[in-house]
C-alpha atoms as a PDB file:
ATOM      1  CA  UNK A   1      75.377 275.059  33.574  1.00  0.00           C
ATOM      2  CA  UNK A   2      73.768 278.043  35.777  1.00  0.00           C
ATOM      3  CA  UNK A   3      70.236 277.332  36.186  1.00  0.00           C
ATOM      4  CA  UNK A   4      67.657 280.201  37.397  1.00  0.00           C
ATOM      5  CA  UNK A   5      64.434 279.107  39.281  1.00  0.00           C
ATOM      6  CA  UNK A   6      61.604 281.210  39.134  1.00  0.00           C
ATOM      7  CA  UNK A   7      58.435 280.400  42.014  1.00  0.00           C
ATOM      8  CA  UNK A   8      59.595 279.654  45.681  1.00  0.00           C
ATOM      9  CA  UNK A   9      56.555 278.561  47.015  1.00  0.00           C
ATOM     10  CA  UNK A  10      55.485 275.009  48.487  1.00  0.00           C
ATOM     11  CA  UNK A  11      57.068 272.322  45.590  1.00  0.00           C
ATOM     12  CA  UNK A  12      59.318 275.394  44.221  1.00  0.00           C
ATOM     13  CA  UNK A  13      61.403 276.051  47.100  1.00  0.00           C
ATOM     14  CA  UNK A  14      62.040 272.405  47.865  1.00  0.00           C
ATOM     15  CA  UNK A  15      63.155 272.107  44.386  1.00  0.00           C
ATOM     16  CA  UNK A  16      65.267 274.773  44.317  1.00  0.00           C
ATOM     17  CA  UNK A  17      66.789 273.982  47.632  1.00  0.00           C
ATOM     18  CA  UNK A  18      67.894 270.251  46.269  1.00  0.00           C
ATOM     19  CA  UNK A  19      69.844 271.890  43.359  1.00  0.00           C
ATOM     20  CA  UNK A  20      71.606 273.874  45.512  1.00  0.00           C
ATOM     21  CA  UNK A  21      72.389 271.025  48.031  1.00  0.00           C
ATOM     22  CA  UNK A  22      73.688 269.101  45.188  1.00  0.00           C
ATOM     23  CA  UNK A  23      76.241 271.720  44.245  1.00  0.00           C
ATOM     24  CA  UNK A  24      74.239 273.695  41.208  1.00  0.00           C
ATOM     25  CA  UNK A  25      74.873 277.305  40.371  1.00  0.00           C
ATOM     26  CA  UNK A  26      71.472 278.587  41.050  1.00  0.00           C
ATOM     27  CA  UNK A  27      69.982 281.962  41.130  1.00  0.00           C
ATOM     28  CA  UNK A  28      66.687 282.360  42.437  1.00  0.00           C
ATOM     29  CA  UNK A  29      63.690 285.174  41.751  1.00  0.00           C
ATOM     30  CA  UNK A  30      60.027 285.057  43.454  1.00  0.00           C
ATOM     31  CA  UNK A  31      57.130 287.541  43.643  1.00  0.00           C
ATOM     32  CA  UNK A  32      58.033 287.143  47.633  1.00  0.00           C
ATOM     33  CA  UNK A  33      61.397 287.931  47.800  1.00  0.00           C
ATOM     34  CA  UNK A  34      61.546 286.529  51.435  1.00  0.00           C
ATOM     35  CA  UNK A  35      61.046 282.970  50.231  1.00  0.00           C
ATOM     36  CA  UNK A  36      64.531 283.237  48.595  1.00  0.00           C
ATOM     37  CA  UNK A  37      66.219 283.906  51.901  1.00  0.00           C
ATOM     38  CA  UNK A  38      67.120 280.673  52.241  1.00  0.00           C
ATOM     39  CA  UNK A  39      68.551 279.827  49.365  1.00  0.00           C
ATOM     40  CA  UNK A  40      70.838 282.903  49.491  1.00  0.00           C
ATOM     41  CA  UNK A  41      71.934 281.054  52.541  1.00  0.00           C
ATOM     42  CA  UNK A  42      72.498 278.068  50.975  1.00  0.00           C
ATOM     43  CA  UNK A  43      74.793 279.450  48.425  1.00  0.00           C
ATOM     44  CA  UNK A  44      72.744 281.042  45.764  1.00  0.00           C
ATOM     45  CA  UNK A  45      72.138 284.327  44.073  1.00  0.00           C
ATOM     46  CA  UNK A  46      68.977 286.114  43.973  1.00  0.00           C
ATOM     47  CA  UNK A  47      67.821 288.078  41.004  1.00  0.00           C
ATOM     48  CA  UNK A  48      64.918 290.942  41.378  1.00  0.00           C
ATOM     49  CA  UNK A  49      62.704 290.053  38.623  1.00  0.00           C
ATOM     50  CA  UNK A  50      62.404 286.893  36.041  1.00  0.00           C
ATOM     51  CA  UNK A  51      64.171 289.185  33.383  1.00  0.00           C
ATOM     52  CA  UNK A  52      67.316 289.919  35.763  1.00  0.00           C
ATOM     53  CA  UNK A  53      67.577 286.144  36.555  1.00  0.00           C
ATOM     54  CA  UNK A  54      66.924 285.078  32.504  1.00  0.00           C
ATOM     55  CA  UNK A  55      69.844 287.506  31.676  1.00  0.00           C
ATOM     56  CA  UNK A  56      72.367 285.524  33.806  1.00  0.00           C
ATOM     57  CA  UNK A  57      71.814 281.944  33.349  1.00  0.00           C
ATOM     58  CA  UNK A  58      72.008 279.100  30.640  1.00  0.00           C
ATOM     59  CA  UNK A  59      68.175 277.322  31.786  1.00  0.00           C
ATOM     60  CA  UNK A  60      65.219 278.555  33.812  1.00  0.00           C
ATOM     61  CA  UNK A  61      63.159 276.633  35.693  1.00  0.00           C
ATOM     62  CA  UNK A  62      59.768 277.439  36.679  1.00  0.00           C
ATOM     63  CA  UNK A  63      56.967 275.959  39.297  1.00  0.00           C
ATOM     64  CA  UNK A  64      54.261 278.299  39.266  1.00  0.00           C
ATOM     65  CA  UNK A  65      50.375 277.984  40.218  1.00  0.00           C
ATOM     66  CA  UNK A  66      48.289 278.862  37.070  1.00  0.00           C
ATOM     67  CA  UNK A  67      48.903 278.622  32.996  1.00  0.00           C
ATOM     68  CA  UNK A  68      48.663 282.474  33.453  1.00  0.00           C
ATOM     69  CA  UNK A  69      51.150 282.779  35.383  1.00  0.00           C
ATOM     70  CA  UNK A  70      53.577 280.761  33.510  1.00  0.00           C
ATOM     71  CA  UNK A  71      52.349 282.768  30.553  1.00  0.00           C
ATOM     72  CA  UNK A  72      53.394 286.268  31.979  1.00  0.00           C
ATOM     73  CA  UNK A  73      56.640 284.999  34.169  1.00  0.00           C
ATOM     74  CA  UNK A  74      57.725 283.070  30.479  1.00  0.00           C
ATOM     75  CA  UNK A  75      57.062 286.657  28.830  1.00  0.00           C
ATOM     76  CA  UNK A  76      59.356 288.796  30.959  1.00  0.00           C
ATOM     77  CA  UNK A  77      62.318 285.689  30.852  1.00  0.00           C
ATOM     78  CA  UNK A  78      62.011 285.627  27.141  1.00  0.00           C
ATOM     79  CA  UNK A  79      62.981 289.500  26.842  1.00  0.00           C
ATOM     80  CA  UNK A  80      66.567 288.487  27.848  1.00  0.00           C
ATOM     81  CA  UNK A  81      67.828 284.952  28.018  1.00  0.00           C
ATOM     82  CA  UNK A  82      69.972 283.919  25.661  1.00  0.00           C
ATOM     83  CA  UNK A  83      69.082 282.090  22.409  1.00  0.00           C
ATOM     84  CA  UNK A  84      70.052 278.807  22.687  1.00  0.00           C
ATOM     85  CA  UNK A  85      68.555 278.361  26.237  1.00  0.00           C
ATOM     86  CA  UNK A  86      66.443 276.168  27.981  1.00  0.00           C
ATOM     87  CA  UNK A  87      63.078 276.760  29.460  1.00  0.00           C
ATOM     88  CA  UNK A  88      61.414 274.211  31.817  1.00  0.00           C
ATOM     89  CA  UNK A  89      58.535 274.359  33.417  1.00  0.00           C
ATOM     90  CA  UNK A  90      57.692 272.272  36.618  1.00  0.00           C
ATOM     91  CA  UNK A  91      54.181 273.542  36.818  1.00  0.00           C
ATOM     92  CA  UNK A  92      51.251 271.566  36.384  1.00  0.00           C
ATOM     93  CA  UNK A  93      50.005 272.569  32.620  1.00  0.00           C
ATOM     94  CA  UNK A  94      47.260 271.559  30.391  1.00  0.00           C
ATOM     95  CA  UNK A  95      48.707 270.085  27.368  1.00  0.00           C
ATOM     96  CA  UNK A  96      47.768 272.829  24.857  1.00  0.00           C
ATOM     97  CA  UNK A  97      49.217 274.912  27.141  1.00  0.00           C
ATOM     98  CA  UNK A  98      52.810 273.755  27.727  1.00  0.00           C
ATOM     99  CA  UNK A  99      52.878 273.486  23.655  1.00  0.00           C
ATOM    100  CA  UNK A 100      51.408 277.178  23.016  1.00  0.00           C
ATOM    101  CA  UNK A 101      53.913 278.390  25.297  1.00  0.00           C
ATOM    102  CA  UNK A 102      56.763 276.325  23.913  1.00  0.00           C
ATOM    103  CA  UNK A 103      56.100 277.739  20.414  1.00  0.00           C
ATOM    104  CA  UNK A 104      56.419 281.298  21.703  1.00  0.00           C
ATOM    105  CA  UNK A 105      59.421 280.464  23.640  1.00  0.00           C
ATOM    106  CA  UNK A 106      60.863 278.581  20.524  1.00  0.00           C
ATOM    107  CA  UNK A 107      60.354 281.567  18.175  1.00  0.00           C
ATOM    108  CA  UNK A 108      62.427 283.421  20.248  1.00  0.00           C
ATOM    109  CA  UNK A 109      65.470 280.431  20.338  1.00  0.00           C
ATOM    110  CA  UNK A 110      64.976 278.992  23.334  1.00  0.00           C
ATOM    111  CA  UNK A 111      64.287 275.442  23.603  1.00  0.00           C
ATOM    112  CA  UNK A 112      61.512 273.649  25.934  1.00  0.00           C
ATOM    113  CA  UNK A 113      61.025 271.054  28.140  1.00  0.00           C
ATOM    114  CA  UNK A 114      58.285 270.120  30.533  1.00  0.00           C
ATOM    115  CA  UNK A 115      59.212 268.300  33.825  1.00  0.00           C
ATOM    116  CA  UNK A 116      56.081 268.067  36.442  1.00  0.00           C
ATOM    117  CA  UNK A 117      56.652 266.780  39.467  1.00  0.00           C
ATOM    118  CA  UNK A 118      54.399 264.434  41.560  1.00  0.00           C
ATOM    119  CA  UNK A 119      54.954 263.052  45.125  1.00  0.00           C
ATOM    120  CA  UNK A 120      53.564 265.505  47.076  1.00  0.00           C
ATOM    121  CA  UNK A 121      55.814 267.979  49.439  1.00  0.00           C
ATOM    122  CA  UNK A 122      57.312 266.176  51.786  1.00  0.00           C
ATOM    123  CA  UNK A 123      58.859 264.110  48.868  1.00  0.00           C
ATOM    124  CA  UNK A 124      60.140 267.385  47.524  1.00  0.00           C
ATOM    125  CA  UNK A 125      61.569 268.164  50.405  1.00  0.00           C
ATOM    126  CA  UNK A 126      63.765 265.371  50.477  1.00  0.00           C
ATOM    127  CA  UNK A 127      64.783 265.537  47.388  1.00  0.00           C
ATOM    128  CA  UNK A 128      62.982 261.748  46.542  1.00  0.00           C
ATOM    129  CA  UNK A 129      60.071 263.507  44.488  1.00  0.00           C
ATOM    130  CA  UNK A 130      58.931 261.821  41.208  1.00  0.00           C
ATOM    131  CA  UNK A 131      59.970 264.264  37.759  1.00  0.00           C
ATOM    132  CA  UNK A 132      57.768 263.135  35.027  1.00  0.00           C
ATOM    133  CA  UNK A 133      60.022 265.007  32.256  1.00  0.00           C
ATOM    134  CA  UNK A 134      58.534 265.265  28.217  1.00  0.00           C
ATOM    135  CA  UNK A 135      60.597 267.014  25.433  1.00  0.00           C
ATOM    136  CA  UNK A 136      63.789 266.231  22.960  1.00  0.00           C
ATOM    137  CA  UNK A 137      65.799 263.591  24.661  1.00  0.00           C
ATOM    138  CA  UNK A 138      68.968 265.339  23.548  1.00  0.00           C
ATOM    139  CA  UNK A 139      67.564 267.883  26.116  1.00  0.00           C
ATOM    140  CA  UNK A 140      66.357 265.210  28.534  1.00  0.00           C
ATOM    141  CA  UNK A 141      69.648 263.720  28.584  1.00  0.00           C
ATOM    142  CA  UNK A 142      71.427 267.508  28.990  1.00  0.00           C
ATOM    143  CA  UNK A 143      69.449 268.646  31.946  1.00  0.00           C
ATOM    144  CA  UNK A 144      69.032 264.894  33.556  1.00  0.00           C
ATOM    145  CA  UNK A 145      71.709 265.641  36.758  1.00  0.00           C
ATOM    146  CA  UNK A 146      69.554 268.779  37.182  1.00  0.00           C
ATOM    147  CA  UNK A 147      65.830 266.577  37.321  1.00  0.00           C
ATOM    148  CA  UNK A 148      68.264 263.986  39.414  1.00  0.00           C
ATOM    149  CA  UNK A 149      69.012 266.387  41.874  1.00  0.00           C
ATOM    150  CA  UNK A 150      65.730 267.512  42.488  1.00  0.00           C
ATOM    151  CA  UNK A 151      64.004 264.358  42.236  1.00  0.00           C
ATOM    152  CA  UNK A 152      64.032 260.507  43.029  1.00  0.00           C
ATOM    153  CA  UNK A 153      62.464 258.257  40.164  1.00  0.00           C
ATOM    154  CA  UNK A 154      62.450 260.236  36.628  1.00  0.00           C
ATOM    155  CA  UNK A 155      60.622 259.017  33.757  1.00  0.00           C
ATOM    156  CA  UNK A 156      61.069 260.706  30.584  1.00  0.00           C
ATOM    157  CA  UNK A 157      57.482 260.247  29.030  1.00  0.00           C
ATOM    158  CA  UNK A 158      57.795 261.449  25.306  1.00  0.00           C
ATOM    159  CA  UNK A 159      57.711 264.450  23.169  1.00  0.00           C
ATOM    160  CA  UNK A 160      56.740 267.449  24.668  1.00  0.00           C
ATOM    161  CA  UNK A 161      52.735 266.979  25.932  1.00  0.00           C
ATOM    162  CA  UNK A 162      53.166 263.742  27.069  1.00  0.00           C
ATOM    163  CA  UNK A 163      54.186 264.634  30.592  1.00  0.00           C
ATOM    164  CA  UNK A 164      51.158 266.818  31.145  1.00  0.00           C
ATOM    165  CA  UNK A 165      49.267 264.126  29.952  1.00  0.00           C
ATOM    166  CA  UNK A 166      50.472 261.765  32.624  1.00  0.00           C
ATOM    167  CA  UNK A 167      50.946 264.388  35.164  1.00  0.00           C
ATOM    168  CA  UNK A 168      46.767 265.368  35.241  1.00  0.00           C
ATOM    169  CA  UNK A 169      46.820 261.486  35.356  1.00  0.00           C
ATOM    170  CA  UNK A 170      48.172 261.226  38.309  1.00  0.00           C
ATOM    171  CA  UNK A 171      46.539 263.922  40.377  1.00  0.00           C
ATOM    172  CA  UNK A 172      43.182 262.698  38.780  1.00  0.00           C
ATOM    173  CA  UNK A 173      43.813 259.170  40.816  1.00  0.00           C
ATOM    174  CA  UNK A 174      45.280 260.734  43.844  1.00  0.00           C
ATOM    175  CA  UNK A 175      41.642 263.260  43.995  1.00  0.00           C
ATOM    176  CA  UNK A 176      39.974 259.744  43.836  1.00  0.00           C
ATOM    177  CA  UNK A 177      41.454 258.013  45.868  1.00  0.00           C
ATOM    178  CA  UNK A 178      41.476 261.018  48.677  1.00  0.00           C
ATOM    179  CA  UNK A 179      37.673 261.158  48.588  1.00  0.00           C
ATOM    180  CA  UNK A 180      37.538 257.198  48.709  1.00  0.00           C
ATOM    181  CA  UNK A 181      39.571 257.035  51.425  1.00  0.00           C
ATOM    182  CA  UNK A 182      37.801 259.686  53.644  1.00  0.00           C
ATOM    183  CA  UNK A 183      34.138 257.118  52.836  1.00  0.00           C
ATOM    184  CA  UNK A 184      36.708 254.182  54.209  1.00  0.00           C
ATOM    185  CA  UNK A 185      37.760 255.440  57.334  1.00  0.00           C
ATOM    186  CA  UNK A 186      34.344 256.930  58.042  1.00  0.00           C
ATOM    187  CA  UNK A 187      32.881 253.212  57.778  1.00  0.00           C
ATOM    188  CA  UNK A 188      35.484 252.333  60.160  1.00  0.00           C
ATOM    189  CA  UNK A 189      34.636 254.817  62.529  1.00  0.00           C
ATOM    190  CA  UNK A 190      30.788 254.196  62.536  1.00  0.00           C
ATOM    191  CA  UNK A 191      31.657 250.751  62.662  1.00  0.00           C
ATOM    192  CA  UNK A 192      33.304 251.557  66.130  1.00  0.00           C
ATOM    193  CA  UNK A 193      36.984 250.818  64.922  1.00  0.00           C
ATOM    194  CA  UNK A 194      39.575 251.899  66.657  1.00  0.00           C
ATOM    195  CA  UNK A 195      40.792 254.815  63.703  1.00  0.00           C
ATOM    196  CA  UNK A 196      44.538 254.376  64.306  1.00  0.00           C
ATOM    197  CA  UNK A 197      44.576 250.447  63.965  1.00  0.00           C
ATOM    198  CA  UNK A 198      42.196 250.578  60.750  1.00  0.00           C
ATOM    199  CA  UNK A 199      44.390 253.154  59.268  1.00  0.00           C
ATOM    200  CA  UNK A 200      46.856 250.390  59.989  1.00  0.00           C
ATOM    201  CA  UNK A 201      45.184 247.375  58.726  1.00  0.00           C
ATOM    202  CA  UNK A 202      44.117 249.098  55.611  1.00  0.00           C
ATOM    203  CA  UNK A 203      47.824 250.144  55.130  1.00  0.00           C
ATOM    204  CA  UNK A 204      48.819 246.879  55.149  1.00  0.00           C
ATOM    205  CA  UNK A 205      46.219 245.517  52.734  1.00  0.00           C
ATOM    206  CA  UNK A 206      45.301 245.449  49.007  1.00  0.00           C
ATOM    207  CA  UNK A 207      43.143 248.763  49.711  1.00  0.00           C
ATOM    208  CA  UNK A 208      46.017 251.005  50.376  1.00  0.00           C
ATOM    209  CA  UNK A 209      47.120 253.813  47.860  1.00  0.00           C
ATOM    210  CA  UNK A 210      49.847 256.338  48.727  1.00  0.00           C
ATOM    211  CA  UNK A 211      47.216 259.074  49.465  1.00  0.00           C
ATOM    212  CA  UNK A 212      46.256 256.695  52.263  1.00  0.00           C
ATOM    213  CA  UNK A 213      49.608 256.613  53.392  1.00  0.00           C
ATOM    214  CA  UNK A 214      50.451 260.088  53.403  1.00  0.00           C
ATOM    215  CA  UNK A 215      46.812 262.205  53.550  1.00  0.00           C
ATOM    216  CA  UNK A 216      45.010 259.774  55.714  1.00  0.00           C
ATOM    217  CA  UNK A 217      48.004 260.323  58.684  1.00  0.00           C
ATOM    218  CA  UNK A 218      46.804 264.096  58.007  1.00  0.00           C
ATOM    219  CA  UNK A 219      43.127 263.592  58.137  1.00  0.00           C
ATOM    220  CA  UNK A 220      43.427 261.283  61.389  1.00  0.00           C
ATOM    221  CA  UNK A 221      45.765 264.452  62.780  1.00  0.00           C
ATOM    222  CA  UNK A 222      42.902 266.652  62.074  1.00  0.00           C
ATOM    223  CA  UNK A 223      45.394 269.227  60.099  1.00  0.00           C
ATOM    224  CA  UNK A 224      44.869 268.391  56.731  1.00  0.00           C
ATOM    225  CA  UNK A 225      48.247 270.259  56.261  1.00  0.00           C
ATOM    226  CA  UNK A 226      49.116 268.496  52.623  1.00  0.00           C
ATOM    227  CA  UNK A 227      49.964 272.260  51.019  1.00  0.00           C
ATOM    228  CA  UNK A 228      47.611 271.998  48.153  1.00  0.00           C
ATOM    229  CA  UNK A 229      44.612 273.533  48.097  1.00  0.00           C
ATOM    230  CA  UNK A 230      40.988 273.281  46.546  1.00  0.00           C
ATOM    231  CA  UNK A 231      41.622 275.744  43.846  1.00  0.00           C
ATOM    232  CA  UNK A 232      44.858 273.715  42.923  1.00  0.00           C
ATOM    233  CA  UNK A 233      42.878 270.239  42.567  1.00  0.00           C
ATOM    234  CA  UNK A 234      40.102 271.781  40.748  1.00  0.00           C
ATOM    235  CA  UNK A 235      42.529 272.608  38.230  1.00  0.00           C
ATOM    236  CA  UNK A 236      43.667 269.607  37.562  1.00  0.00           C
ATOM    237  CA  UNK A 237      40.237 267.665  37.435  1.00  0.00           C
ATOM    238  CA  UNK A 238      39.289 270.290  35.267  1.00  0.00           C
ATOM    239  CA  UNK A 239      42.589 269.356  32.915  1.00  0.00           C
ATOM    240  CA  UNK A 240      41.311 265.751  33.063  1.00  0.00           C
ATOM    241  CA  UNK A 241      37.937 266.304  31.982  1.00  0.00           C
ATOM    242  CA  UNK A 242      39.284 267.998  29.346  1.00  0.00           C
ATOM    243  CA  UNK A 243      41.072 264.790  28.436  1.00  0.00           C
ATOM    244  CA  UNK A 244      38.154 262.667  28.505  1.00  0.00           C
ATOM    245  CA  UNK A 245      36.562 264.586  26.469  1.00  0.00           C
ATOM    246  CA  UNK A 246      39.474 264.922  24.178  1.00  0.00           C
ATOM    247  CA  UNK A 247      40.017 260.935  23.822  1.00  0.00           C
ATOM    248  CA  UNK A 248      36.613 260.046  24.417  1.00  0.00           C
ATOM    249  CA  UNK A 249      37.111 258.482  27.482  1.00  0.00           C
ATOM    250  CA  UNK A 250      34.051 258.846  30.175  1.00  0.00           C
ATOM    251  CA  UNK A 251      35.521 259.549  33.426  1.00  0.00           C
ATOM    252  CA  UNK A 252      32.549 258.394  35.645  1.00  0.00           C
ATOM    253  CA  UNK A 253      34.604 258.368  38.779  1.00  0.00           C
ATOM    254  CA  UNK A 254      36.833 261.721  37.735  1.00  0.00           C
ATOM    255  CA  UNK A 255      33.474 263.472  37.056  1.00  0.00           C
ATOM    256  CA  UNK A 256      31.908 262.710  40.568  1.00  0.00           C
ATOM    257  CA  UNK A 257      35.461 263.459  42.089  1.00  0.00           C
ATOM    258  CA  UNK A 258      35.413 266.729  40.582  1.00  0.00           C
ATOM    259  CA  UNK A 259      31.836 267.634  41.515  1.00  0.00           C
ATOM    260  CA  UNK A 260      32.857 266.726  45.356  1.00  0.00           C
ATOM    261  CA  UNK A 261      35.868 269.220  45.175  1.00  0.00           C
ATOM    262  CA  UNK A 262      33.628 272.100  43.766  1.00  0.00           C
ATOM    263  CA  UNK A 263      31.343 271.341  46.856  1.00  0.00           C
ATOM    264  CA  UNK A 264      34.657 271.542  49.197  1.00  0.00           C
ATOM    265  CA  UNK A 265      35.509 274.963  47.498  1.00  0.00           C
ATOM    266  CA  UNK A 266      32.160 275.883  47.778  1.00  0.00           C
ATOM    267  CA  UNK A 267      32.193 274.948  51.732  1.00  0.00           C
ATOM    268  CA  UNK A 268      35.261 275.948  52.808  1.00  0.00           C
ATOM    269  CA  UNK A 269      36.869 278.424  49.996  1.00  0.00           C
ATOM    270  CA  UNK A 270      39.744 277.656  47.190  1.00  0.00           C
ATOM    271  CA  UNK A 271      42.769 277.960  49.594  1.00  0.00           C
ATOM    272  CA  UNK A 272      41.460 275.414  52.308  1.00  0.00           C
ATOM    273  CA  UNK A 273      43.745 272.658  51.933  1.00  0.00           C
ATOM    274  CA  UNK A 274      42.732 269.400  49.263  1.00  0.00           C
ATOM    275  CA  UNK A 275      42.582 266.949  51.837  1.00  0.00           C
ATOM    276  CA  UNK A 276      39.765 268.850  53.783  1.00  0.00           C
ATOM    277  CA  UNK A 277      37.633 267.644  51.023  1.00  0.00           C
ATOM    278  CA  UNK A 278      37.116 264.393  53.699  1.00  0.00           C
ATOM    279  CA  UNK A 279      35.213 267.070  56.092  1.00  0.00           C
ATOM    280  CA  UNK A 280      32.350 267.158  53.933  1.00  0.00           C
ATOM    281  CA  UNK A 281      31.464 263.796  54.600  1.00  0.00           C
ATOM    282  CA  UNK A 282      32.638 264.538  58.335  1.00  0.00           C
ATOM    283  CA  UNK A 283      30.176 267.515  58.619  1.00  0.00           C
ATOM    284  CA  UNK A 284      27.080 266.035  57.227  1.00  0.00           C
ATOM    285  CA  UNK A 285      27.377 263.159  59.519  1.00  0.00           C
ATOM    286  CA  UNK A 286      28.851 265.335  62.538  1.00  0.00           C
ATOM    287  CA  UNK A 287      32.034 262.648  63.483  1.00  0.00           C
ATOM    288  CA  UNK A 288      35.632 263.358  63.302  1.00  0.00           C
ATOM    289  CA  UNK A 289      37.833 261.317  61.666  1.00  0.00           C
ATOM    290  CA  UNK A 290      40.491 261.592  64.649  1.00  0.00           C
ATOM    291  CA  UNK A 291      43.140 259.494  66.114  1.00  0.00           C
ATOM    292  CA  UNK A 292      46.139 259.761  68.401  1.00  0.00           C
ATOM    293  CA  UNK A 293      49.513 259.607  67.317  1.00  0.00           C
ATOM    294  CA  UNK A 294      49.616 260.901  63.394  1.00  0.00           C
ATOM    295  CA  UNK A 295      51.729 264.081  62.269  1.00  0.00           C
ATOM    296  CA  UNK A 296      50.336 267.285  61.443  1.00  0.00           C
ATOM    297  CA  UNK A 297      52.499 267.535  58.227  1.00  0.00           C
ATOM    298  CA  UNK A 298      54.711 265.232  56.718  1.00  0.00           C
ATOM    299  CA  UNK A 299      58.308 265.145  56.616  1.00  0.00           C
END
């Protein structure tokens, strides 16, 4: 099976990196073509656009940062791979999206499936990042050493929809939970706790999420270095409005989330980094949320 993966950046290259650690005939194409440098050490081939790389393989992957983008990269691939072949997309999509897409690509032969990935970066990098896969399970089952090599736990979440469904899920809680956990460790600093041992404590009790885990070390560093940005998260509260809507589900908590994050864009632009969305609260009430001894990116 010779896979092509299209979009190097932050998640991407990580991504494409594990396949090619885990022995995969990759090729590799990105807007940048100095983000493919090294994976052409690692052992793979690079292609110079998405229709070069389409032409040569048997799947292509893609983790891009907008439904437009998808749209246009999924346009030029479609010109020459193979009927018969396999698209799937890594990229966080609205549902409507991944299934418009998948009937264009389907017209054409090729056959879909949507794999998200959630985790965050670091987890990427290590190859232990979370796939949340939704398609045929014939096709699950065909590409599964693929999702195992780039990822740790992979759950394969229904027909295709269902994993963008549970993907803007996920980011929806983690948006949440970010902003919640800023207001927390502000009351522990005004409360004249030492920062470091209340990130501890709270660590170690029934309060802790995995964005306090992993973003709260980068908030306490001062950083914020989490590679996703403002513009990113907007996007997917947007998505899960949409939901709610959809379903008829009020998303109280969702709806003030997202109304923080468009004052965080509005403060500090769409490519300041998600977790800066804490310095709002750090700004108005002119305190850091510092401590000694926390990364400034995760590994």
């Amino acid at each position: 099976m010779r896979y092509g993966y299209i979009g190097l950046g932050n998640l991407g290259g990580h991504l494409a990196a594990s396949l090619l650690r885990k022995g995969f005939d990759v090729t590799v194409h990105d807007s940048d073509p100095a983000l493919g440098e090294r994976h052409l050490e690692a052992g793979g081939a690079w292609a110079d656009s998405a229709a070069d790389l389409a032409a040569q393989v048997d799947a292509v992957i893609t983790c891009l940062p907008s439904p437009a983008v998808s749209e246009a990269v999924l346009g030029e691939v479609l010109t020459t791979l193979k009927p018969g072949s396999t698209w799937i997309e890594t990229s966080t999509l609205g549902r409507d999206d991944i299934l418009r897409l998948a009937e264009i690509a389907q017209s054409k032969g090729i056959r879909v499936m949507e794999a998200p990935v959630t985790g965050g970066v670091h987890l990427a990098a290590q190859g232990k990042i979370t796939v949340l896969a939704g398609g045929d399970t014939d096709l699950f089952d065909l590409h599964h050493p693929a999702l195992e090599a780039m990822g740790g736990q992979i759950f394969h979440m229904g027909p295709l929809g269902s994993a963008a469904i549970i993907k803007v899920i996920t980011n929806m809680l983690a948006f949440i939970h970010l902003v919640a956990d800023g207001e927390a460790l502000m009351l522990a600093k005004k409360g004249g706790l030492d920062l470091a041992q209340a990130w501890k404590a709270i660590a170690a009790s029934s309060g802790s999420s995995f964005v306090h885990e992993t973003e709260g070390q980068l908030i306490l560093n001062g950083s914020y270095d989490i590679a996703f940005t403002m513009d990113l998260a907007l996007k997917d509260l947007g998505f899960a409005m949409g939901f709610g809507r959809e379903f008829g589900v009020p998303l109280d908590l969702a709806g003030l989330t997202n109304q923080t994050f468009v004052k965080g864009r509005a403060a500090y632009g769409g490519q300041a980094q998600s977790t800066q969305i804490v310095k709002l609260l750090e700004d108005v009430l002119g305190a850091d949320l510092r401590a000694a001894g926390f990364p400034s990116r995760l590994e």
